[in-house]
Protein backbone atom coordinates (compact mmCIF):
# COMPACT_ATOMS: atom_id res chain seq x y z
CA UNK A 1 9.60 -7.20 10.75
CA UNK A 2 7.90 -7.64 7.40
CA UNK A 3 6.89 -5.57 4.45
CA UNK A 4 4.17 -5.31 2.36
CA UNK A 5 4.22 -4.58 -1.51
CA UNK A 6 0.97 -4.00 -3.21
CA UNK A 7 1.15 -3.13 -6.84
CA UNK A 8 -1.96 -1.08 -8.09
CA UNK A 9 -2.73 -0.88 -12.26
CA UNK A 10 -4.78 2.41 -12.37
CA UNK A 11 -7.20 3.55 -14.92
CA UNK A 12 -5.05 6.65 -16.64
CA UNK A 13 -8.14 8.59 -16.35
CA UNK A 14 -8.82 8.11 -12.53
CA UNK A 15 -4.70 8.11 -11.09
CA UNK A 16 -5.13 11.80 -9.88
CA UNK A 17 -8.70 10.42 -8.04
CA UNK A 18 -6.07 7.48 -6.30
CA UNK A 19 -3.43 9.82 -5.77
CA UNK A 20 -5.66 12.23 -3.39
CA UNK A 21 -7.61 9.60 -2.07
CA UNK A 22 -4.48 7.77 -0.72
CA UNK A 23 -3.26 11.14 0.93
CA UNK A 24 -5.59 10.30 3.51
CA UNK A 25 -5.05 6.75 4.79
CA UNK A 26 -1.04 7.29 4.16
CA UNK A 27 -1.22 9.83 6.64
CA UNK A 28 -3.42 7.77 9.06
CA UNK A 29 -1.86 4.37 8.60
CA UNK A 30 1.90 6.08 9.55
CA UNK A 31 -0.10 6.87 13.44
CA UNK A 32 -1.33 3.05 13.49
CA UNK A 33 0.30 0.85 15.99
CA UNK A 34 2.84 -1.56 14.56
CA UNK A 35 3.62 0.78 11.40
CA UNK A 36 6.81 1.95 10.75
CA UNK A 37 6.82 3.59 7.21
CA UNK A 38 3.85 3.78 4.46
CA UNK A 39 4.56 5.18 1.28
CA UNK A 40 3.16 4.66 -2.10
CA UNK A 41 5.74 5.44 -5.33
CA UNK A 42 5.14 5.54 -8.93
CA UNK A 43 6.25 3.61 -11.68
CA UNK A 44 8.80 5.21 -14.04
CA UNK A 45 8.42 3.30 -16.54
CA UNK A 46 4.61 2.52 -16.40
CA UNK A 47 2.29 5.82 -14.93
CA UNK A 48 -0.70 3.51 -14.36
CA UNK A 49 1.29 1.46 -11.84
CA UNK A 50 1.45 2.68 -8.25
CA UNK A 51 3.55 0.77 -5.56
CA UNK A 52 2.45 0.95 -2.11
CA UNK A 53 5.61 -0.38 -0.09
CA UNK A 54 4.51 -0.79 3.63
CA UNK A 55 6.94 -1.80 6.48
CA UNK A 56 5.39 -3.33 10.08
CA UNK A 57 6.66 -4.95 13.09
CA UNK A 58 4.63 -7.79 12.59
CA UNK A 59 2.02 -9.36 10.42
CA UNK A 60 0.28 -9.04 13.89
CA UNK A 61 -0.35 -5.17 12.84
CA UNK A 62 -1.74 -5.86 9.60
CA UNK A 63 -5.04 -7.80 10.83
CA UNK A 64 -6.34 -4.23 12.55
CA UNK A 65 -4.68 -1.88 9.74
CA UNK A 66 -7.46 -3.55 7.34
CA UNK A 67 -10.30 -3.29 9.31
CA UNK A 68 -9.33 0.68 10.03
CA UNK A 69 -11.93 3.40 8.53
CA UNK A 70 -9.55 4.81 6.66
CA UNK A 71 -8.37 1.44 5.00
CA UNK A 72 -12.18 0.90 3.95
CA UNK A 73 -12.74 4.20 2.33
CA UNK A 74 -9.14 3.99 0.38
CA UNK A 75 -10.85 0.36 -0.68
CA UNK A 76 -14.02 2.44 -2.02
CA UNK A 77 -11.87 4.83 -3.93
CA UNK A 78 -9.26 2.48 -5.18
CA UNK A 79 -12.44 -0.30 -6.27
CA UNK A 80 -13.40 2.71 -8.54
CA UNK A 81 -9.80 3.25 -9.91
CA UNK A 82 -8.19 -0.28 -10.40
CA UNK A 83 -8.27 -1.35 -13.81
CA UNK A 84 -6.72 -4.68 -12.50
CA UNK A 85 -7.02 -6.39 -9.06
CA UNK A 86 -4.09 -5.42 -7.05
CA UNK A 87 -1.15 -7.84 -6.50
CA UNK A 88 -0.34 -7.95 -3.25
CA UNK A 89 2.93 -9.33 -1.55
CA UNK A 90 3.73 -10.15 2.03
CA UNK A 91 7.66 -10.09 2.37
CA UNK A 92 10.37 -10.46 5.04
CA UNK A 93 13.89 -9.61 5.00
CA UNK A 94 16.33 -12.52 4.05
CA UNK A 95 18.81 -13.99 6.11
CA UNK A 96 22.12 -14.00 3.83
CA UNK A 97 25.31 -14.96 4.80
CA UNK A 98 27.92 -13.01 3.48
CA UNK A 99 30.74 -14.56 4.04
């Protein structure tokens, strides 16, 4: 399993533009194959920030989630949004021993 954490810095003026364009390909990325949850939060502390916290089965899954329609036209709307490239983080869970 892995998880993906992409941190978006939104122009103030265009986060209700992000917000309903992400409706969209939240909705369509939780039917892909290999998803198991989607969600994007907001910062508390920072309202331009948006977190989009994504958990798959695989990295497998992610190669066809980009290439997806929706994926593309979330890339159009967010290009026009971002006031800062988006940091993106590939993440898996640890292995801790707690003894």
């Amino acid at each position: 399993m892995i998880y993906v954490v992409a941190t978006l810095t939104v122009k103030p003026e265009m986060r209700a533009e992000l917000i309903e364009g992400a409706k969209a390909c939240i909705a369509a990325t939780r039917q892909e194959p290999g998803n198991i949850a989607y969600d994007m939060h907001e910062s508390v502390t920072d309202p331009a920030k948006m977190v989009f916290v994504e958990q798959w089965e695989n990295v497998e899954a992610l190669g066809p989630h980009r290439q997806t329609d929706h994926m593309k036209a979330f890339g159009r709307i967010a290009a026009k949004c971002l006031a800062a490239p988006p940091k993106i983080e590939i993440i898996t869970p640890a292995t801790v021993d707690a003894r």
